[in-house]
N, C-alpha and C. Protein backbone atom coordinates (compact mmCIF):
# COMPACT_ATOMS: atom_id res chain seq x y z
N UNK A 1 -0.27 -10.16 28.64
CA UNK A 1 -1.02 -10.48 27.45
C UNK A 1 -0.12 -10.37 26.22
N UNK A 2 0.08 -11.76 25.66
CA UNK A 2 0.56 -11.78 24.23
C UNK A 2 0.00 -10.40 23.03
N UNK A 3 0.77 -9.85 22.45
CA UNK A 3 0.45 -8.54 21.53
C UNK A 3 0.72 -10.26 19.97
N UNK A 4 -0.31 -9.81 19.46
CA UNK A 4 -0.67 -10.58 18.30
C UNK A 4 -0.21 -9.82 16.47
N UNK A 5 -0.23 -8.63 16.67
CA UNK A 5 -0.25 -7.72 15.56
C UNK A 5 0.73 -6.93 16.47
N UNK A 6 2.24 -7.01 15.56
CA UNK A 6 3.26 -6.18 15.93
C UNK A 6 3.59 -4.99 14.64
N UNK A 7 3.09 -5.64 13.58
CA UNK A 7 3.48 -4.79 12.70
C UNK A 7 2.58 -4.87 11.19
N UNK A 8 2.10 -4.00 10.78
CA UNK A 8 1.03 -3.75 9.77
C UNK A 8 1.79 -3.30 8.58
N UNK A 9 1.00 -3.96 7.61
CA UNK A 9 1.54 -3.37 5.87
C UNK A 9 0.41 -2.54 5.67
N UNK A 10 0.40 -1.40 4.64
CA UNK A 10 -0.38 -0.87 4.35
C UNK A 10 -0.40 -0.73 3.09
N UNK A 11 -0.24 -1.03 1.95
CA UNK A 11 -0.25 -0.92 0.67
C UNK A 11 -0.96 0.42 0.23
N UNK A 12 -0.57 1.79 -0.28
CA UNK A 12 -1.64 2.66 -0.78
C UNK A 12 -1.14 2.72 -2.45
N UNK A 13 -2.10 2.78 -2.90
CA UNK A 13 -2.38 3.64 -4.92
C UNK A 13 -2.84 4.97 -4.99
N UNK A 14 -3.02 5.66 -4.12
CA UNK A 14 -3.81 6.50 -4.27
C UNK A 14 -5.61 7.18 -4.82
N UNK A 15 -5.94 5.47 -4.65
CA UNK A 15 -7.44 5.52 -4.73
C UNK A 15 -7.96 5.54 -3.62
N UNK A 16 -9.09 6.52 -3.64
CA UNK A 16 -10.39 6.06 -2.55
C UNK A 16 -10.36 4.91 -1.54
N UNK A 17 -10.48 3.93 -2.18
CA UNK A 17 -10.34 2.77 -1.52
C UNK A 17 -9.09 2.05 -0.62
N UNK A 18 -7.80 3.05 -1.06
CA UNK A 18 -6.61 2.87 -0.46
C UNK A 18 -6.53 3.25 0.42
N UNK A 19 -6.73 5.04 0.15
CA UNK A 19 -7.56 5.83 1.21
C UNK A 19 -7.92 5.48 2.76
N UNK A 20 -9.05 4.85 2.35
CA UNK A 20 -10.05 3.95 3.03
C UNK A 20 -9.37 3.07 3.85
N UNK A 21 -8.43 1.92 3.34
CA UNK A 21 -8.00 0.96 3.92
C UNK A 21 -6.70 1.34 4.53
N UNK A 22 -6.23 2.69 4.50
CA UNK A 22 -5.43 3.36 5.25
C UNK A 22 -5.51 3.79 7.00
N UNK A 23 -6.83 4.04 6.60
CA UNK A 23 -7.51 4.38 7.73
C UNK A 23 -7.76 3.17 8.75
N UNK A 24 -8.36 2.26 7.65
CA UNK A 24 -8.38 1.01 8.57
C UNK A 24 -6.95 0.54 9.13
N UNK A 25 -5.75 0.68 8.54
CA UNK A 25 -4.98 0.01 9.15
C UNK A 25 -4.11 1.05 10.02
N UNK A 26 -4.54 2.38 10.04
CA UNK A 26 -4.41 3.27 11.24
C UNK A 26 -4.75 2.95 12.71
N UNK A 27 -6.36 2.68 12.62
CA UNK A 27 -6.79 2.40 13.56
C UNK A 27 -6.06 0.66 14.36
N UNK A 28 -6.05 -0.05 13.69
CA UNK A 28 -5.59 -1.37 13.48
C UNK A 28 -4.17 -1.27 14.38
N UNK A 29 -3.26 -0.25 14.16
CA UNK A 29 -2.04 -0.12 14.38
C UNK A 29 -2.06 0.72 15.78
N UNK A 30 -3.07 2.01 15.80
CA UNK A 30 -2.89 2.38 17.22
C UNK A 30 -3.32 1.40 18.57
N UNK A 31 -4.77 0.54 17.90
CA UNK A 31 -5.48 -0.32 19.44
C UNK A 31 -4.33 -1.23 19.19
N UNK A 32 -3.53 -2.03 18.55
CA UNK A 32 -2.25 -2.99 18.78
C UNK A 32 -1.08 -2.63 19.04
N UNK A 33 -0.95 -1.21 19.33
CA UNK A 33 0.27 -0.63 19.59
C UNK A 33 1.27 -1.52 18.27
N UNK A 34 1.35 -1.43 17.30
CA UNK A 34 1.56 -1.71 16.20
C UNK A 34 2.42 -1.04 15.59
N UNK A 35 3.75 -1.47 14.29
CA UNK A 35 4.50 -0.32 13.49
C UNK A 35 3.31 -0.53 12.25
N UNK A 36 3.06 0.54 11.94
CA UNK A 36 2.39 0.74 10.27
C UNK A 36 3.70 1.29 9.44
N UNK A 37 3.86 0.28 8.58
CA UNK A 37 4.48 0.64 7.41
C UNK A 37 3.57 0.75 5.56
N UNK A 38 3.47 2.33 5.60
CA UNK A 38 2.98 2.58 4.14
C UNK A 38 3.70 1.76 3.23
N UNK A 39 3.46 1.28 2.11
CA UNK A 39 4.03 0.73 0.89
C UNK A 39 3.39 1.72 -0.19
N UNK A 40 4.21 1.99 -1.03
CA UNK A 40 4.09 2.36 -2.19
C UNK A 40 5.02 1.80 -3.41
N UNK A 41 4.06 0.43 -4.01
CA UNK A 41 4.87 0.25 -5.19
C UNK A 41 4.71 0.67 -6.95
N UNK A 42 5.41 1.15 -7.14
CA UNK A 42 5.52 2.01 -8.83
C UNK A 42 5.35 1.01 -9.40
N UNK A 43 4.75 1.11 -10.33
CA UNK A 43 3.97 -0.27 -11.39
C UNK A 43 5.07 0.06 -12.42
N UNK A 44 5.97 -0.97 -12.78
CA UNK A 44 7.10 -0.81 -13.90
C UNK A 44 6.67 -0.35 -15.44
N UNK A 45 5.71 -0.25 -15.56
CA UNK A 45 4.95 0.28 -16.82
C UNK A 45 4.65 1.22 -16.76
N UNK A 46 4.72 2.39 -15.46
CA UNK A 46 4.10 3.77 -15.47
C UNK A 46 2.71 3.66 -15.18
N UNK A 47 2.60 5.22 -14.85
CA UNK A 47 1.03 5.84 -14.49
C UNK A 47 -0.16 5.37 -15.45
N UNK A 48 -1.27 4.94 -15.30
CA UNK A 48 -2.26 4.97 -16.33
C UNK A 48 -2.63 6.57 -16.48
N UNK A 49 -2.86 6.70 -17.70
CA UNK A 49 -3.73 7.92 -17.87
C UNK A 49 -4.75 8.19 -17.24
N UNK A 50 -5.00 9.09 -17.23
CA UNK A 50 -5.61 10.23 -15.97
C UNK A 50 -5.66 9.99 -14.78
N UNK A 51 -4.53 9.64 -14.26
CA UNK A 51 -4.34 9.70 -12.57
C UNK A 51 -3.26 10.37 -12.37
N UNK A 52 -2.37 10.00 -12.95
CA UNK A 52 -1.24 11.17 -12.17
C UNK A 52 -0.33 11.30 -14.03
N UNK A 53 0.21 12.18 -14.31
CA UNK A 53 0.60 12.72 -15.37
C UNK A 53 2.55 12.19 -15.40
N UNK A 54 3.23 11.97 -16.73
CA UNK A 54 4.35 11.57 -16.59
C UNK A 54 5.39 12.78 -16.02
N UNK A 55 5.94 11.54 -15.21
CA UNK A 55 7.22 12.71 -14.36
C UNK A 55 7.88 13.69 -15.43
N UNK A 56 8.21 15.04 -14.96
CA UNK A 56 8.95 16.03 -15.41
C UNK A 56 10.24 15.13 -15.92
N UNK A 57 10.68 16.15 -17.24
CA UNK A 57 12.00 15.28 -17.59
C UNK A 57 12.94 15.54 -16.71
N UNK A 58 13.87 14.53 -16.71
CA UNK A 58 15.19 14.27 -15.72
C UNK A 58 14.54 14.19 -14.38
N UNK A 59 13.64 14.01 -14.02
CA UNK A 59 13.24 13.77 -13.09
C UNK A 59 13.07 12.32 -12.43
N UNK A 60 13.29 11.61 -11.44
CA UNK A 60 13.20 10.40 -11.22
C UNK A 60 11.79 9.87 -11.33
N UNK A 61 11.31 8.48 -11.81
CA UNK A 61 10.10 8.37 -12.21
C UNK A 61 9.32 8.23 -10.85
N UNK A 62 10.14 7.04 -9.96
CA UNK A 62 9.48 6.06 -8.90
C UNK A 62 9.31 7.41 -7.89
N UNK A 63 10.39 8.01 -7.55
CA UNK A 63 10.61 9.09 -6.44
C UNK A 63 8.98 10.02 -6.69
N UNK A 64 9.00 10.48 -7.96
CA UNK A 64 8.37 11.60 -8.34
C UNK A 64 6.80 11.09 -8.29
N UNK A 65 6.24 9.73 -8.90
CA UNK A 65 5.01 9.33 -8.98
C UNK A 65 4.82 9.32 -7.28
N UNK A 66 5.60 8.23 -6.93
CA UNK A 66 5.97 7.70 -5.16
C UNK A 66 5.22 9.78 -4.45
N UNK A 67 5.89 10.69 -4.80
CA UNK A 67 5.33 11.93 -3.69
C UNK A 67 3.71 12.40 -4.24
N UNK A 68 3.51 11.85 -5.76
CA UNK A 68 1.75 12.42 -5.83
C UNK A 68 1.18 11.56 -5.11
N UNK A 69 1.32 10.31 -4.80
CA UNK A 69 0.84 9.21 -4.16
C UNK A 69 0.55 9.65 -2.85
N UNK A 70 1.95 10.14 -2.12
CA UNK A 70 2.20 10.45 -0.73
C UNK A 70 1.44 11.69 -0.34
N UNK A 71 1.15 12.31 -1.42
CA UNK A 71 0.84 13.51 -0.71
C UNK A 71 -0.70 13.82 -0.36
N UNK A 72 -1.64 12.58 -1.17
CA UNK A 72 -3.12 12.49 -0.83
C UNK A 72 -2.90 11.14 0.55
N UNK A 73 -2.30 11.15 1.20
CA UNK A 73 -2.26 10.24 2.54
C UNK A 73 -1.74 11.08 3.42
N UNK A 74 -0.92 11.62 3.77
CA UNK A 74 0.43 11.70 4.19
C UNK A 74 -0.56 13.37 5.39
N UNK A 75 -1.57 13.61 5.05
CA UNK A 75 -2.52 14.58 6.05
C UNK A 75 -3.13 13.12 7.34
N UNK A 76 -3.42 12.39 6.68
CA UNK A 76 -3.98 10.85 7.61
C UNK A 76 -2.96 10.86 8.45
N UNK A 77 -1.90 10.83 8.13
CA UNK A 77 -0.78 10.28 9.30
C UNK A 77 0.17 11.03 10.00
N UNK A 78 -0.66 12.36 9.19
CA UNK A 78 0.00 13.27 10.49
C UNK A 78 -0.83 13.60 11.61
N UNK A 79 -2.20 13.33 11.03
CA UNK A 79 -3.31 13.55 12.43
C UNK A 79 -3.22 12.39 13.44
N UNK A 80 -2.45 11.60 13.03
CA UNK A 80 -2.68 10.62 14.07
C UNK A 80 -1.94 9.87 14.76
N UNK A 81 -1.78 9.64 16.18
CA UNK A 81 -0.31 9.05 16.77
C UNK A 81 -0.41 7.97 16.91
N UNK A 82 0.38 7.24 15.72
CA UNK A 82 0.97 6.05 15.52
C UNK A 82 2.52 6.05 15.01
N UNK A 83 3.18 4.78 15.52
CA UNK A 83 4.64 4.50 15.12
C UNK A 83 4.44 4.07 13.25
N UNK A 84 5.02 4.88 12.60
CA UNK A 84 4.77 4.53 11.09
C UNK A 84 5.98 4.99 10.24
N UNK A 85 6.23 4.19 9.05
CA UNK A 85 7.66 4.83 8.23
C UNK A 85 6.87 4.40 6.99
N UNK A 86 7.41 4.65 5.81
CA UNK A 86 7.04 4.67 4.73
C UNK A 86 8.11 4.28 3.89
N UNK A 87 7.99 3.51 3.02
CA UNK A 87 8.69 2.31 1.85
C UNK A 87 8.31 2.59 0.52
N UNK A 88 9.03 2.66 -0.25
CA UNK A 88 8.61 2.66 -1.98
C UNK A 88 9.56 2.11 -2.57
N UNK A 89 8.88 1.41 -3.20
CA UNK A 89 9.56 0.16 -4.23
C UNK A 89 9.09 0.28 -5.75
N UNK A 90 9.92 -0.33 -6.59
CA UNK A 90 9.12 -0.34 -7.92
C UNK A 90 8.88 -1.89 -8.73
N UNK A 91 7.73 -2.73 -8.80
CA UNK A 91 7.64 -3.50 -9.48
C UNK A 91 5.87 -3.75 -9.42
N UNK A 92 5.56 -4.90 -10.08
CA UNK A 92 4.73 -5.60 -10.15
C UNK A 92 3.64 -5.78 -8.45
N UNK A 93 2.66 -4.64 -7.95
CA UNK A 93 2.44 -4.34 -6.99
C UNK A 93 2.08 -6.10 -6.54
N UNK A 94 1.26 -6.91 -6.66
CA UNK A 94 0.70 -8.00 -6.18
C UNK A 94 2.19 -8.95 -5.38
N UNK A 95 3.11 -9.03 -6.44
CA UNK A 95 4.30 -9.83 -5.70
C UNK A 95 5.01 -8.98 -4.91
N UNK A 96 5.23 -7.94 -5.47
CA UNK A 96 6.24 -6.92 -4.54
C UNK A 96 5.56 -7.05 -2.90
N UNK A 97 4.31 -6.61 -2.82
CA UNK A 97 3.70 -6.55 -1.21
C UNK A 97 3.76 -7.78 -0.39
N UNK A 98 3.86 -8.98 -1.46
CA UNK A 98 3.95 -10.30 -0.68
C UNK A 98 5.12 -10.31 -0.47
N UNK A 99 6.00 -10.25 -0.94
CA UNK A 99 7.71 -10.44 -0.99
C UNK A 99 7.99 -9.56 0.24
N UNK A 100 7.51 -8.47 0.56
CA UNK A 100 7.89 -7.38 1.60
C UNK A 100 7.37 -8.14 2.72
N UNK A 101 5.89 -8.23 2.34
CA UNK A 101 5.23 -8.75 4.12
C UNK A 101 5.96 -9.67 4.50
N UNK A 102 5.83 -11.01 3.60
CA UNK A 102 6.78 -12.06 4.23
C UNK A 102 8.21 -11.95 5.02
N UNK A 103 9.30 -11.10 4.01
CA UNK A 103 10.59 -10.86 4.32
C UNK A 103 10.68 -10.18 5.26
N UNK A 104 9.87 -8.98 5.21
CA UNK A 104 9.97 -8.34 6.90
C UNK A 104 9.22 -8.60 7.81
N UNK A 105 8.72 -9.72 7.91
CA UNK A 105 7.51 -10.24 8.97
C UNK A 105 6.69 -10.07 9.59
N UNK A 106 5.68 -8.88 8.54
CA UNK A 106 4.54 -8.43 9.20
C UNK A 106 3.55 -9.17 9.32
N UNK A 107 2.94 -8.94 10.28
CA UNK A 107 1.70 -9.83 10.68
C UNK A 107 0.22 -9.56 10.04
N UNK A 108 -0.03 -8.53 9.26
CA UNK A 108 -1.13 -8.03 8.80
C UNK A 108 -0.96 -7.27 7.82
N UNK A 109 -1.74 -7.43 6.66
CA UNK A 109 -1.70 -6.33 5.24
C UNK A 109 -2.93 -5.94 5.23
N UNK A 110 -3.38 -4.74 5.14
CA UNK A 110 -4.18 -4.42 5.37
C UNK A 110 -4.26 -3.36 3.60
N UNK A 111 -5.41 -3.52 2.78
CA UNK A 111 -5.49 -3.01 1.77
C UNK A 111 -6.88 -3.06 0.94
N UNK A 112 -6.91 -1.69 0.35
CA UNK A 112 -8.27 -1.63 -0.47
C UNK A 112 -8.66 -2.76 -1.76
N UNK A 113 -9.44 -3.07 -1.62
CA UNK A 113 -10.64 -4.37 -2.52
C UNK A 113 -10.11 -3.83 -4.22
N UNK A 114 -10.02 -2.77 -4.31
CA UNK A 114 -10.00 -2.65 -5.63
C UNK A 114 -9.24 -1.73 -5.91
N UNK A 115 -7.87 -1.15 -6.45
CA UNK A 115 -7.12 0.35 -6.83
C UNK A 115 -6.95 0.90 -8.27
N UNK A 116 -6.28 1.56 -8.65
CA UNK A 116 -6.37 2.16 -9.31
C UNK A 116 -5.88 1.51 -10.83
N UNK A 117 -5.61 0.27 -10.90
CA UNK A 117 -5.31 -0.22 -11.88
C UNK A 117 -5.76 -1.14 -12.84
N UNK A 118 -7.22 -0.53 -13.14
CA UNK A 118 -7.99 -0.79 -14.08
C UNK A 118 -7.31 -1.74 -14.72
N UNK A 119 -6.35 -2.04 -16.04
CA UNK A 119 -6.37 -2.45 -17.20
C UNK A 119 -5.11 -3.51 -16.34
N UNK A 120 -4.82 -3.53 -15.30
CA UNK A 120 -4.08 -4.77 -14.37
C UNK A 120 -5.14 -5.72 -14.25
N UNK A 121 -5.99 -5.55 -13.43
CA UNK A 121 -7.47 -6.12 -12.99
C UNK A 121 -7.71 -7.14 -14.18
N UNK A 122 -7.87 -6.41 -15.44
CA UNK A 122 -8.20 -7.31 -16.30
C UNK A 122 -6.88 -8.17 -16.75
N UNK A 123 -5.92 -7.81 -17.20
CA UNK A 123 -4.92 -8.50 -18.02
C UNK A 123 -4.70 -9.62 -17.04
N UNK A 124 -3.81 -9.31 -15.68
CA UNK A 124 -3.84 -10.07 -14.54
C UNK A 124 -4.46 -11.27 -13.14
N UNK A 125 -5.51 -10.42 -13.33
CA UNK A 125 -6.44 -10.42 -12.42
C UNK A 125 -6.07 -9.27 -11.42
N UNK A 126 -6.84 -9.57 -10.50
CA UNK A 126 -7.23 -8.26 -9.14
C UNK A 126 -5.76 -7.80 -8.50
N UNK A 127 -4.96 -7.15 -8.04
CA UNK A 127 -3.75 -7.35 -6.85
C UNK A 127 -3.86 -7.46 -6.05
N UNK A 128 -5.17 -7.03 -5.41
CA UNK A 128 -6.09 -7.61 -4.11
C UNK A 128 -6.18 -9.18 -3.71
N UNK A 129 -6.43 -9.88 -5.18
CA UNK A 129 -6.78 -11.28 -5.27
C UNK A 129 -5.39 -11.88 -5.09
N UNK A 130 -4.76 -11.90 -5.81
CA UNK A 130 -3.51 -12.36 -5.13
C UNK A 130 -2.33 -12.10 -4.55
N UNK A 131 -2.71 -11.03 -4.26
CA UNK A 131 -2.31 -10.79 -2.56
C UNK A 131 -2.89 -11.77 -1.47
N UNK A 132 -4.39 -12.08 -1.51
CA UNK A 132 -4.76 -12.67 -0.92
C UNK A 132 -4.40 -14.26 -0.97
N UNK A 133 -3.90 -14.77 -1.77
CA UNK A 133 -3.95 -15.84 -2.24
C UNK A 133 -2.67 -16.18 -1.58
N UNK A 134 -1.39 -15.16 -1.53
CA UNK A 134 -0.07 -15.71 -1.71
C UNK A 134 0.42 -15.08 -0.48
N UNK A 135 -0.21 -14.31 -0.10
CA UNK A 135 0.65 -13.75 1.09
C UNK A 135 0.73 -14.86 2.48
N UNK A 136 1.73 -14.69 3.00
CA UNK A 136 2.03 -15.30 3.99
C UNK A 136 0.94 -15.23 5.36
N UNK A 137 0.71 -14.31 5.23
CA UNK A 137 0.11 -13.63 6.71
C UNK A 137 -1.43 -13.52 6.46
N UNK A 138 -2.15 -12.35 7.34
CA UNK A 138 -3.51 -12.42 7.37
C UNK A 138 -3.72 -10.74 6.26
N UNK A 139 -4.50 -11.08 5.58
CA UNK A 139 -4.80 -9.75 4.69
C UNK A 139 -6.06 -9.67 5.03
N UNK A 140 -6.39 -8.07 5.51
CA UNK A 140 -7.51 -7.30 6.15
C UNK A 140 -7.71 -7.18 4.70
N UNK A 141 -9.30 -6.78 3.55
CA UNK A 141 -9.55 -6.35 2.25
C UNK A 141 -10.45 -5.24 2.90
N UNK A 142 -9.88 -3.97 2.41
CA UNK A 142 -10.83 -2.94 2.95
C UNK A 142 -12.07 -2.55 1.95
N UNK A 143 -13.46 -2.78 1.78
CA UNK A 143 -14.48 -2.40 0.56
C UNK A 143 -14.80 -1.30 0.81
């Protein structure tokens, strides 16, 4: 039997809903015997206010936001046996995740409907939305 889903994106922000669609692409990754790769991309403009506070000085920004991120997931994937590594990048989350899925040829992105970037949503539109729009592959939207 052909394996269809070799390898899963997971995009997290550290919202609820990322959360959420973490889980989904946990499960997703163990019944396909699947690699899950976390993404975490740093929005080049910094944290919005009141979610995570600016990095300590001299401190690296991406590294430092990148472990508050990691550290509300990172209990998920130790409870659970799947093949998984974790990626952090810094740009513009909507292109960055397409640029990754495509280039490394995952077969599935799997990600929450809505994250944490309120005042993106509006200026932009959704990163959900075009993600969906542009990505190469099949995008799971977790609600």
């Amino acid at each position: 039997m052909r394996r269809y889903i070799k390898k899963v994106l997971a995009p997290v922000d550290g919202s609820e809903l990322s959360k959420k669609a973490l889980h989904m692409a946990i499960v997703i990754a163990k019944e396909s015997h699947a690699k899950l790769t976390v993404l975490e991309v740093v929005e080049e403009f910094g944290p919005l206010p009141g979610f995570y506070g600016a990095a300590p000085e001299g401190v690296d920004r991406v590294k430092w936001l990148a472990e508050q991120r990691f550290e509300e997931v990172h209990p998920m994937l130790d409870e659970e046996n799947v093949d998984w590594e974790r990626k952090v990048v810094e740009g513009y989350p909507a292109d960055r995740i397409c640029e990754i899925a495509e280039k490394e040829n995952f077969d599935m992105i799997v990600m929450g409907g809505k994250g944490r970037s309120a005042i993106g949503r509006f200026l932009m539109g959704s990163i959900t939305d075009r993600v969906v729009q542009h990505a190469h592959c099949t995008v799971c939207v977790v609600k």
